[in-house]
C-alpha atoms as a PDB file:
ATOM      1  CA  UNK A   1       0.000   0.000   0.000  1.00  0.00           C
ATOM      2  CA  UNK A   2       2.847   2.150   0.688  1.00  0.00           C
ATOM      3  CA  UNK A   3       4.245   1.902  -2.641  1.00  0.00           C
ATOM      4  CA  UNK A   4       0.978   2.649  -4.248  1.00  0.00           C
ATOM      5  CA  UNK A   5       0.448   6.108  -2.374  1.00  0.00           C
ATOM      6  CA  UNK A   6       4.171   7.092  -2.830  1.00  0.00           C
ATOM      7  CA  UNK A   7       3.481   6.520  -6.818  1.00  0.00           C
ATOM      8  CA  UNK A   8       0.323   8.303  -6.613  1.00  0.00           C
ATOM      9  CA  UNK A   9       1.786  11.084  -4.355  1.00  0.00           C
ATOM     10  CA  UNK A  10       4.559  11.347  -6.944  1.00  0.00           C
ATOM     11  CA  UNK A  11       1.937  11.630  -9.668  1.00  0.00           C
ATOM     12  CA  UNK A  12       0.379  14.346  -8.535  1.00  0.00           C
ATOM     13  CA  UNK A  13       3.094  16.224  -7.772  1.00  0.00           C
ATOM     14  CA  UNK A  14       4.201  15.830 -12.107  1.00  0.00           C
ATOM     15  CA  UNK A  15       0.461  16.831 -12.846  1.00  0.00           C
ATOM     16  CA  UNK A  16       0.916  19.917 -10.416  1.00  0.00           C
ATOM     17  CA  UNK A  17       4.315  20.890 -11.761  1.00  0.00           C
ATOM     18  CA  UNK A  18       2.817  20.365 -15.334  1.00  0.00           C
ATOM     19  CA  UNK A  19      -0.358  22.679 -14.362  1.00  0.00           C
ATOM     20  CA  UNK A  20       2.483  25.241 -13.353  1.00  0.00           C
ATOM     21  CA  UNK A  21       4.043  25.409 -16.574  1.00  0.00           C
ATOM     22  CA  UNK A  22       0.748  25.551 -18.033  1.00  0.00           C
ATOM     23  CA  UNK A  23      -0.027  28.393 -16.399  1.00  0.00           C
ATOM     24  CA  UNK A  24       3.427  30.018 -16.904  1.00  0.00           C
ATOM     25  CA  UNK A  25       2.972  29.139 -20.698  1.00  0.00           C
ATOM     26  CA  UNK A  26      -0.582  30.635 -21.258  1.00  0.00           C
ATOM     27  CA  UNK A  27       0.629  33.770 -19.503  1.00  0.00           C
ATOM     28  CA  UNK A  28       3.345  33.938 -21.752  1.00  0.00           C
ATOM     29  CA  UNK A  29       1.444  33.673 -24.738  1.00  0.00           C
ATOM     30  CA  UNK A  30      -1.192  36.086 -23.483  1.00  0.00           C
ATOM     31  CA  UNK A  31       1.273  39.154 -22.145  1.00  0.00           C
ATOM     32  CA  UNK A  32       0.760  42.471 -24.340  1.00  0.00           C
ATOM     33  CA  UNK A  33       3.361  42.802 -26.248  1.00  0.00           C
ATOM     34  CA  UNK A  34       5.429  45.575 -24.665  1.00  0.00           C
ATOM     35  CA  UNK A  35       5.145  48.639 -27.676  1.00  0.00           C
ATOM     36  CA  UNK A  36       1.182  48.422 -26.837  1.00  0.00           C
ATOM     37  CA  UNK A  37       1.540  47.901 -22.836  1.00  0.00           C
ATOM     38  CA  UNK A  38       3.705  50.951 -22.794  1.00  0.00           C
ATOM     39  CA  UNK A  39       1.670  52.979 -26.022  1.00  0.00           C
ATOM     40  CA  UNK A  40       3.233  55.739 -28.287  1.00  0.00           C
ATOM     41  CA  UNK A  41       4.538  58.816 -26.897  1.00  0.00           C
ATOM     42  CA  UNK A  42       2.802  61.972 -28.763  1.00  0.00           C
ATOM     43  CA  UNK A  43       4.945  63.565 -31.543  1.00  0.00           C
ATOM     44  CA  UNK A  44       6.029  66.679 -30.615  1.00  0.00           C
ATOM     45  CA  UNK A  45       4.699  68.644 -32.457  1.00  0.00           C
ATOM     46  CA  UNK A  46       7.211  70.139 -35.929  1.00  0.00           C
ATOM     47  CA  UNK A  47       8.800  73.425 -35.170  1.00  0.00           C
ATOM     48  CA  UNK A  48       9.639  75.841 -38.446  1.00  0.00           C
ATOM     49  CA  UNK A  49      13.195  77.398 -37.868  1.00  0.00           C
ATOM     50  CA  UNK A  50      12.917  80.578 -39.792  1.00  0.00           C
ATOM     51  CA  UNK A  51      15.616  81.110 -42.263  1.00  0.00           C
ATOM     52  CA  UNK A  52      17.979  84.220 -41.421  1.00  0.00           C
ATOM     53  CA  UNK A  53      19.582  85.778 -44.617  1.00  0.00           C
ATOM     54  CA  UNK A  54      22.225  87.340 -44.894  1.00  0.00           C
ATOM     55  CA  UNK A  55      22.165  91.240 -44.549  1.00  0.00           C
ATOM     56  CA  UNK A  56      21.624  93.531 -47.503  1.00  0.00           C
ATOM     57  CA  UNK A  57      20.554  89.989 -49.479  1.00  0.00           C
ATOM     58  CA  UNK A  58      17.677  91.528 -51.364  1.00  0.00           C
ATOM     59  CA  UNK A  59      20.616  93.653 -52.968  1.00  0.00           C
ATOM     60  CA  UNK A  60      22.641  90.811 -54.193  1.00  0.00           C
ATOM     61  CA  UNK A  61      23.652  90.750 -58.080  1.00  0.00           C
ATOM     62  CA  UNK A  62      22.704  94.726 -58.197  1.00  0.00           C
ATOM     63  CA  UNK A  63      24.767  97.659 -59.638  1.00  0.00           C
ATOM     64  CA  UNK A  64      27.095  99.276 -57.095  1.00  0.00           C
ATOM     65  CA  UNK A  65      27.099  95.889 -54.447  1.00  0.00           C
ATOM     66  CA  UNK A  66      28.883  92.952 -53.456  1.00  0.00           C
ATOM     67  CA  UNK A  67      28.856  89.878 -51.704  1.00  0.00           C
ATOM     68  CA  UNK A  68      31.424  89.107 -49.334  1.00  0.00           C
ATOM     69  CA  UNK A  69      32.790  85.918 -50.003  1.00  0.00           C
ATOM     70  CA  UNK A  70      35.245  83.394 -48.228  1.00  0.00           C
ATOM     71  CA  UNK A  71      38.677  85.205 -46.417  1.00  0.00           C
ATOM     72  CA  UNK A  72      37.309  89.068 -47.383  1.00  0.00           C
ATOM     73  CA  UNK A  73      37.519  91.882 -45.326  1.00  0.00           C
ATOM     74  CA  UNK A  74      36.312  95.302 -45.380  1.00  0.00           C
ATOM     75  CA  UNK A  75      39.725  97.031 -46.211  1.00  0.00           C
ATOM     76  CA  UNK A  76      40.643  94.670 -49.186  1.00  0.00           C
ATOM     77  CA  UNK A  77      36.733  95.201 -50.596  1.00  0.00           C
ATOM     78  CA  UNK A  78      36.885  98.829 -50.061  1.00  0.00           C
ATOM     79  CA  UNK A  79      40.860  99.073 -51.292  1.00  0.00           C
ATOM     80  CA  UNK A  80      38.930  96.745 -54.984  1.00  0.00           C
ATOM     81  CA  UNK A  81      36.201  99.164 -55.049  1.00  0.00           C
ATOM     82  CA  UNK A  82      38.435 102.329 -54.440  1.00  0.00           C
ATOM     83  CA  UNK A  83      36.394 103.682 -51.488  1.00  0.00           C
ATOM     84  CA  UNK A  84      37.453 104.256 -47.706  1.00  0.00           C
ATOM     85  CA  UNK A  85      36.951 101.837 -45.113  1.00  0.00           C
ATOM     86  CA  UNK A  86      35.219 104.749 -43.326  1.00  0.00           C
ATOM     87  CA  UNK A  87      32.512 105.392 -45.762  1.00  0.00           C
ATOM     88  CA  UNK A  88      31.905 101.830 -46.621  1.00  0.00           C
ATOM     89  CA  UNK A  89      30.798 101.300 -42.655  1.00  0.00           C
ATOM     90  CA  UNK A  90      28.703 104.886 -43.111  1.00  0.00           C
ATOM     91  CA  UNK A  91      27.102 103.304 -46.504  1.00  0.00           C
ATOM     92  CA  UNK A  92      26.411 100.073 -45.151  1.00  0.00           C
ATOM     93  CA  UNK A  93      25.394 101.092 -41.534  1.00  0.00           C
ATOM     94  CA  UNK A  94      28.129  98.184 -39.711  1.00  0.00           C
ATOM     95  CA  UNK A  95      28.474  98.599 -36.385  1.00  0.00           C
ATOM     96  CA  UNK A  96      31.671  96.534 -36.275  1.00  0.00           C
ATOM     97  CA  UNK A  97      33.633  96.749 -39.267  1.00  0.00           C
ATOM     98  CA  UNK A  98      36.139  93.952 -37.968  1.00  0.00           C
ATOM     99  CA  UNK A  99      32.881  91.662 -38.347  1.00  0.00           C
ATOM    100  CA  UNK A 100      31.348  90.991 -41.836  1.00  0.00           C
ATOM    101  CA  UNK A 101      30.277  87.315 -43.075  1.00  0.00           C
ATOM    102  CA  UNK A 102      30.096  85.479 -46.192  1.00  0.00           C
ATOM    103  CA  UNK A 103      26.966  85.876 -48.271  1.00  0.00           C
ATOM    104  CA  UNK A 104      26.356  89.671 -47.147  1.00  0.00           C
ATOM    105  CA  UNK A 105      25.815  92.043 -49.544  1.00  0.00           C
ATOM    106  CA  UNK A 106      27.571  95.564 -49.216  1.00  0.00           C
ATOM    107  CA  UNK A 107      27.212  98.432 -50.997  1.00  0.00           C
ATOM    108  CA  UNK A 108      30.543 100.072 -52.660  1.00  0.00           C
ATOM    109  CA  UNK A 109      29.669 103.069 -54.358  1.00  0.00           C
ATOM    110  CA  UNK A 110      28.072 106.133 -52.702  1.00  0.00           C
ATOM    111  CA  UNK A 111      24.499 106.506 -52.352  1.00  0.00           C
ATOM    112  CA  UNK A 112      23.103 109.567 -54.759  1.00  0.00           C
ATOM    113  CA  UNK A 113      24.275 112.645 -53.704  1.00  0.00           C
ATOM    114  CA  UNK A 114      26.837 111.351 -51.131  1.00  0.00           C
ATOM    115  CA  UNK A 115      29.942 111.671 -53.577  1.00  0.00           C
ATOM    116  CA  UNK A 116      32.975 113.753 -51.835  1.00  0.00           C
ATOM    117  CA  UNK A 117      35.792 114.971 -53.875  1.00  0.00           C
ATOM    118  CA  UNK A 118      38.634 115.251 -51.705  1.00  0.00           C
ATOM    119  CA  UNK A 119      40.230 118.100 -53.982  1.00  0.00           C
ATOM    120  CA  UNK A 120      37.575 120.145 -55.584  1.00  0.00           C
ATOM    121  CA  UNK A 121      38.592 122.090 -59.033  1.00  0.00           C
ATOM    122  CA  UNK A 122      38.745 125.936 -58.740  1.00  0.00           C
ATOM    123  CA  UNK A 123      36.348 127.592 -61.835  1.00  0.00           C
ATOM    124  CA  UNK A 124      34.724 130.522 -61.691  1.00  0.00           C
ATOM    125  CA  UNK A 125      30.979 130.554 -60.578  1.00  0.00           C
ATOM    126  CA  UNK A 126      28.508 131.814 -62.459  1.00  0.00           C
ATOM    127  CA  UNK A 127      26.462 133.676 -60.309  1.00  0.00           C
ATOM    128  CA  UNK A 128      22.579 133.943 -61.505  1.00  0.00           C
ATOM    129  CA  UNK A 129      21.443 137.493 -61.681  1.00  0.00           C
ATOM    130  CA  UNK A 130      18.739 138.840 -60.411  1.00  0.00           C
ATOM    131  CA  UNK A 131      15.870 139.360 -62.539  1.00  0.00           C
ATOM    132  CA  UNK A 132      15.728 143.262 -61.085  1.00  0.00           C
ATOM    133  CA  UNK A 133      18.835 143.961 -63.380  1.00  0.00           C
ATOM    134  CA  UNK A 134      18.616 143.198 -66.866  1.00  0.00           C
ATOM    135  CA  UNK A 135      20.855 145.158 -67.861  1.00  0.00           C
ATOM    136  CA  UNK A 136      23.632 142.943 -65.908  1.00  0.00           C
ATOM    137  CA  UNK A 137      22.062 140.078 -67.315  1.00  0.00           C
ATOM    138  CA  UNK A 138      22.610 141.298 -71.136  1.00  0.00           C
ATOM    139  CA  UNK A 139      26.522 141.939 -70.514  1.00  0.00           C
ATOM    140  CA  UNK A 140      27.217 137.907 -70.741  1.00  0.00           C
ATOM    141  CA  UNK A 141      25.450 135.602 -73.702  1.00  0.00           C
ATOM    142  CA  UNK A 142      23.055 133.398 -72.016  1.00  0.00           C
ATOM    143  CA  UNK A 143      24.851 130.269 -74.030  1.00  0.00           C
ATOM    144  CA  UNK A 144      28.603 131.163 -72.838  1.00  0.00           C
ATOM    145  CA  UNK A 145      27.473 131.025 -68.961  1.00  0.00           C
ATOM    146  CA  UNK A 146      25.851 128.008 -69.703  1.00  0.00           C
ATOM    147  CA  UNK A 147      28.596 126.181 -71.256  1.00  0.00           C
ATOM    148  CA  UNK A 148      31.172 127.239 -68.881  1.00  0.00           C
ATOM    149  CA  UNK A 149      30.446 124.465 -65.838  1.00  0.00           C
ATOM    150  CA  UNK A 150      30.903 121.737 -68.517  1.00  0.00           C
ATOM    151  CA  UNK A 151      34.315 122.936 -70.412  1.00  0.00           C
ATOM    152  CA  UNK A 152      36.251 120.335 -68.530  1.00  0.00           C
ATOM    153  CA  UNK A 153      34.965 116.849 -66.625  1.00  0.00           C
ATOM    154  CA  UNK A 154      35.267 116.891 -63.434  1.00  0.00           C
ATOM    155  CA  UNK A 155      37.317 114.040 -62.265  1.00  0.00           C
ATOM    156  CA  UNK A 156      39.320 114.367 -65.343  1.00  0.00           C
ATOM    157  CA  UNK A 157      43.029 112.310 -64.989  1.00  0.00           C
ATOM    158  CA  UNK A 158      44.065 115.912 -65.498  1.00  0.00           C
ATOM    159  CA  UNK A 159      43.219 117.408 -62.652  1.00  0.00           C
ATOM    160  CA  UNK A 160      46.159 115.182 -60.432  1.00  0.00           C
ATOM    161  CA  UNK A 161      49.956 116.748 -61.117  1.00  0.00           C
ATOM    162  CA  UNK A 162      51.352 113.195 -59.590  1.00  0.00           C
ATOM    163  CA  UNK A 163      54.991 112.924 -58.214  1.00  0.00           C
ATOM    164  CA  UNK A 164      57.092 110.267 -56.873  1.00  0.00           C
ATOM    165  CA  UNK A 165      56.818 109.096 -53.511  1.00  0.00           C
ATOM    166  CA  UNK A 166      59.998 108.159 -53.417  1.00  0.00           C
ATOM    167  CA  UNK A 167      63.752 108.610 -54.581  1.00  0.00           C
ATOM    168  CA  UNK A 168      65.192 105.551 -54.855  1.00  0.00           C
ATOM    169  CA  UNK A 169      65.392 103.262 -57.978  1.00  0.00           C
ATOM    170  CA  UNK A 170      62.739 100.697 -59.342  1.00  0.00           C
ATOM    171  CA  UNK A 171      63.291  97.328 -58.231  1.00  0.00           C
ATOM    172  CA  UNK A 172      59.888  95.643 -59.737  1.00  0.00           C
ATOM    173  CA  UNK A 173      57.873  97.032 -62.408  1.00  0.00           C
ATOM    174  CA  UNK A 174      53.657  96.872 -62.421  1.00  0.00           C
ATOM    175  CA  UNK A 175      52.357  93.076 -63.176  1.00  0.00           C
ATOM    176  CA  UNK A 176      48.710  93.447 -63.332  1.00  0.00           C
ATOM    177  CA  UNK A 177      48.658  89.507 -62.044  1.00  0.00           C
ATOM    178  CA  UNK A 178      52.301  89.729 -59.975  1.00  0.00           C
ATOM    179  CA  UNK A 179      52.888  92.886 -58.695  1.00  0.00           C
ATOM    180  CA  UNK A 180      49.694  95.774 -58.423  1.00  0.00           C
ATOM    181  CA  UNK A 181      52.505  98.580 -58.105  1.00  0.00           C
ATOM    182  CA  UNK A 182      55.763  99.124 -58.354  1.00  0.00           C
ATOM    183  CA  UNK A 183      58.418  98.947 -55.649  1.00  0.00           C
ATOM    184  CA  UNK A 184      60.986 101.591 -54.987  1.00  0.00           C
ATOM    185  CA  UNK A 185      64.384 100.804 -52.933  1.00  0.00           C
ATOM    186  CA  UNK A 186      65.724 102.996 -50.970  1.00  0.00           C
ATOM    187  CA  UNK A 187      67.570 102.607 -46.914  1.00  0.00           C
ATOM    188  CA  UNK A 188      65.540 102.511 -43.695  1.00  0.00           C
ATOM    189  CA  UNK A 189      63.711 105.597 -42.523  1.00  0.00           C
ATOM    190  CA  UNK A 190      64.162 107.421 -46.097  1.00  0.00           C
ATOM    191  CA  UNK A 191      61.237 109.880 -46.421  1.00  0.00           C
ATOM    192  CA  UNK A 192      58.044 108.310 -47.730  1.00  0.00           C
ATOM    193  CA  UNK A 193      55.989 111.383 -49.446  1.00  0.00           C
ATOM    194  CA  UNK A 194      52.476 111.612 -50.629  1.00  0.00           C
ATOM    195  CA  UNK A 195      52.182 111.329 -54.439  1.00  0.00           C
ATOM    196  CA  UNK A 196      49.323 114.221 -54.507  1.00  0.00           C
ATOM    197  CA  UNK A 197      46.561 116.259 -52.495  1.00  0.00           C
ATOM    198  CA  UNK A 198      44.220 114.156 -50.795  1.00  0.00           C
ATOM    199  CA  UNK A 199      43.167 112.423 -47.327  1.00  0.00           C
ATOM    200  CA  UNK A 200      44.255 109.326 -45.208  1.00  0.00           C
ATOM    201  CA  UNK A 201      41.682 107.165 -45.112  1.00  0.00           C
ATOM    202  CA  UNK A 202      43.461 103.927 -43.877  1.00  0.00           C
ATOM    203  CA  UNK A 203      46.903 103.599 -41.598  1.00  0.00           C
ATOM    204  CA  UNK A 204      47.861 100.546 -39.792  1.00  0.00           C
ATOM    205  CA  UNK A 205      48.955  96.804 -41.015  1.00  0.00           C
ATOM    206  CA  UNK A 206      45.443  95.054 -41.099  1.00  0.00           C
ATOM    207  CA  UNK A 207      46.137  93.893 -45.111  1.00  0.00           C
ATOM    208  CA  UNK A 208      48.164  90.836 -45.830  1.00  0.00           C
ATOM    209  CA  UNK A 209      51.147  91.095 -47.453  1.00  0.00           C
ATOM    210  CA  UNK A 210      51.469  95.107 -47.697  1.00  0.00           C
ATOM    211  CA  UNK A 211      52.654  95.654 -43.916  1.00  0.00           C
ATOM    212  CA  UNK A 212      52.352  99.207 -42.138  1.00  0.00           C
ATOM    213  CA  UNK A 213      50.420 100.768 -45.254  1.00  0.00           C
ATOM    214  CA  UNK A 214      49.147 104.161 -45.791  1.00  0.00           C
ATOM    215  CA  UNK A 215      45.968 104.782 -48.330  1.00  0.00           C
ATOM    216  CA  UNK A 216      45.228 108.322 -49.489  1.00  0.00           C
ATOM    217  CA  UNK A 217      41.979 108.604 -51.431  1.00  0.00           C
ATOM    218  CA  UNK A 218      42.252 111.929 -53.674  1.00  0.00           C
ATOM    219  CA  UNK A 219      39.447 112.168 -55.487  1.00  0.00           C
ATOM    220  CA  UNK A 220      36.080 110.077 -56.404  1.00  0.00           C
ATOM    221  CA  UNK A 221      38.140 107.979 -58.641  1.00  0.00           C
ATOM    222  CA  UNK A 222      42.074 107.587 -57.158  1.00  0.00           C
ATOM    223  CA  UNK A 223      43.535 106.077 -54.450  1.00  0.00           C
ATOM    224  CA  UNK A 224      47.270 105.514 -53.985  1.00  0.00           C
ATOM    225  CA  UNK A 225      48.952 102.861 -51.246  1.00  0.00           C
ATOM    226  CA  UNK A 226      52.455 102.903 -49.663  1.00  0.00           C
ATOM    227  CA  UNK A 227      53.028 100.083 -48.014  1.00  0.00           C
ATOM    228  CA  UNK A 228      56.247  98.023 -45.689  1.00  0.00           C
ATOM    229  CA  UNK A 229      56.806 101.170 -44.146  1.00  0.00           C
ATOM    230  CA  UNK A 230      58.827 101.483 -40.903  1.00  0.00           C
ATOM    231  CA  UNK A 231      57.006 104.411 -39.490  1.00  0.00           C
ATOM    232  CA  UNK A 232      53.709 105.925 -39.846  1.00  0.00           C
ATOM    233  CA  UNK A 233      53.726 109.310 -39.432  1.00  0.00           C
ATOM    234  CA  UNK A 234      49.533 110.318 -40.119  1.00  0.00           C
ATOM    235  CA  UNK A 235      46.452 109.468 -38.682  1.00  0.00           C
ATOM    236  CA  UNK A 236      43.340 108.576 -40.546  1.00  0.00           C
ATOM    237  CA  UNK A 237      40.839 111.151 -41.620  1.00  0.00           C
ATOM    238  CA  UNK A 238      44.203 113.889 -41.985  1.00  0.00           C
ATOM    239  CA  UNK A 239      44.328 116.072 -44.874  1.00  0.00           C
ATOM    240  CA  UNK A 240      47.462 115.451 -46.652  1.00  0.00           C
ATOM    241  CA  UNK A 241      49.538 117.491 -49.249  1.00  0.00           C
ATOM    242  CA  UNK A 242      51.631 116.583 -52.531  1.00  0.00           C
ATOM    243  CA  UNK A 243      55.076 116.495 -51.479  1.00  0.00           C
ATOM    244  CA  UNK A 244      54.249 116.133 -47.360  1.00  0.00           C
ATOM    245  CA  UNK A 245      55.893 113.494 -45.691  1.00  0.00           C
ATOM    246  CA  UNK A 246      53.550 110.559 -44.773  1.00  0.00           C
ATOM    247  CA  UNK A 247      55.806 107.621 -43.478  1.00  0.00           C
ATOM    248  CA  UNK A 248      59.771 106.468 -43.418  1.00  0.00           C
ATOM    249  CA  UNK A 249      60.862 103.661 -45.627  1.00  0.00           C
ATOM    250  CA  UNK A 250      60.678 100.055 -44.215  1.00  0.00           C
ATOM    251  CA  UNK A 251      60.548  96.615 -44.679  1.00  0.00           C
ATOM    252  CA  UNK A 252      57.581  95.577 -42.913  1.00  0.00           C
ATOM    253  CA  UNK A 253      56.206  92.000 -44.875  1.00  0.00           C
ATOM    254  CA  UNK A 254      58.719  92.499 -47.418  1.00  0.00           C
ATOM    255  CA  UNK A 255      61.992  90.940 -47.917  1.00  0.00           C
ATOM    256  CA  UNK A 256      63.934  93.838 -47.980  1.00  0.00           C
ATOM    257  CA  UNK A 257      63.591  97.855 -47.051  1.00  0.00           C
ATOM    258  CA  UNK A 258      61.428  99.139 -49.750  1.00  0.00           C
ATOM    259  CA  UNK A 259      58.457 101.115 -50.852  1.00  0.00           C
ATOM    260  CA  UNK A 260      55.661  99.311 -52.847  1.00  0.00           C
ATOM    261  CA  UNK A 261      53.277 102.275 -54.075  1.00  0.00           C
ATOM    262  CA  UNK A 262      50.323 101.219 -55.733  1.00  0.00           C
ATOM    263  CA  UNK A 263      47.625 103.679 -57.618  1.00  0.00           C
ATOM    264  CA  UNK A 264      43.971 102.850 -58.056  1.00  0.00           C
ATOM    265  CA  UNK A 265      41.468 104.429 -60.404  1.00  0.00           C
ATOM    266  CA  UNK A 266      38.110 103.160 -59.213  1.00  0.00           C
ATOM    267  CA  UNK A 267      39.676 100.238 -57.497  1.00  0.00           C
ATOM    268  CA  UNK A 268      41.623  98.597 -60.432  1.00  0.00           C
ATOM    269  CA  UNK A 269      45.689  98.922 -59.819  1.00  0.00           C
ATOM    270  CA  UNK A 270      47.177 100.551 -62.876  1.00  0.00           C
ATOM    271  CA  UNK A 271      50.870 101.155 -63.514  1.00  0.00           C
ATOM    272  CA  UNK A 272      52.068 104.030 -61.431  1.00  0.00           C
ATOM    273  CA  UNK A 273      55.291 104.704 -64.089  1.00  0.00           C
ATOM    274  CA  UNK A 274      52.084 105.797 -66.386  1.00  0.00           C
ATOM    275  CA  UNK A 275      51.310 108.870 -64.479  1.00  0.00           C
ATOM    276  CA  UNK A 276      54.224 109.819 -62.283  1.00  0.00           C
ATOM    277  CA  UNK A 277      56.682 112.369 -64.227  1.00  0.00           C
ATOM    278  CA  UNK A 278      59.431 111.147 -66.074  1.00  0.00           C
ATOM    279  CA  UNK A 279      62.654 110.959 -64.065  1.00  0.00           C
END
């Protein structure tokens, strides 16, 4: 007998261990799966990131602008364009002039009516007379007082006597690809003079490759450079004559002491031997 209830006690422990698995099985099988147990979270919902463009954008491609592009600065755009630093951050309204990016679009010619020449031409006026005296009107033909503003442009190459800036010999010619000037020798702390009337409107060494550089503007249409000079001797904004010394002779970025003097009509270097006097 005691066989018999030690099988059947053994039995029914099998059948209860088999219900257990049973049960572990079917709740297995019937667990939500664990993406619908835990749900979806929301999307957040989709944010628009507005666009900023670039300032002065809706001028780009235009007449009289240009878009700064990859290792510009304001000096070497306004040195191209043959305008001042100082009036390119007037034009385009920059508060820091140290801090333009690629893609913006400055202007680099004057706005109407904002053109300065440096050295204005003396001609007589023609002063309107007063409709009270005709007989002071009759003494000059209507036609000659007319034509008389008009006899000679205004920015004419003319109207700049040039002179050297410098007395030493040339050591390198113009190269329109090479060389945008030409480069006078001379010994350290030689005078450095200004090539013609006109007004500083850059000193210091913020241009790669000229040094301590001077840039004179002298009228709506020429600027000349003198650059790896050892001393500078004016401040921007100064009013400058032909013949007045400027700076002393250096070699600052340059291999040797020398003066490179550039001139720019409306931004393009041309040869300076074409307009300084024969020697």
């Amino acid at each position: 007998m005691m066989r018999v209830y030690r099988r059947l006690g053994f039995g029914v422990c099998i059948a209860g261990v088999a219900l257990l698995l049973v049960g572990c099985g079917s709740t297995a099988v019937n667990r939500a799966p664990v993406e619908d147990r835990l749900g979806k979270a929301p999307s957040a919902p989709a944010t628009t990131v507005p666009v900023t463009q670039p300032a002065g954008f809706e001028n780009a491609g235009k007449p009289g602008y240009y878009t700064v592009k990859p290792g510009d600065t304001l000096l070497r755009i306004s040195l191209e364009h043959g305008q001042s630093v100082q009036d390119m951050v007037r034009w385009n309204q920059l508060e820091n002039p140290n801090r333009i990016e690629v893609g913006q679009v400055l202007r680099v010619v004057p706005p109407v009516g904002s053109e300065v020449v440096v050295k204005p031409i003396s001609k007589p006026q023609v002063v309107a007379t007063p409709a009270s005296a005709p007989q002071a009107a009759a003494s000059e033909p209507p036609a000659a007082a007319a034509s008389a503003p008009s006899s000679k442009p205004a920015l004419a190459e003319d109207d700049i006597r040039w002179i050297w800036p410098a007395n030493g010999a040339v050591l390198a010619g113009f190269d329109d690809v090479k060389n945008k000037g030409v480069d006078i020798g001379g010994k350290a702390g030689e005078p450095v003079l200004a090539a013609a009337d006109g007004r500083v409107v850059y000193v210091g060494a913020g241009l790669r490759g000229y040094g301590n550089l001077i840039i004179l503007k002298h009228n709506n249409v020429y600027l000349t450079a003198y650059a790896h000079n050892q001393t500078l001797l004016v401040k921007e904004d100064q009013s400058v004559l032909k013949g007045q010394k400027i700076a002393e002779m250096g070699s600052s970025d340059a291999d040797r002491v020398k003066l490179h003097f550039e001139v720019r009509r409306q931004g393009k270097p041309v040869d300076p031997i074409k307009y300084l006097p024969a020697r």
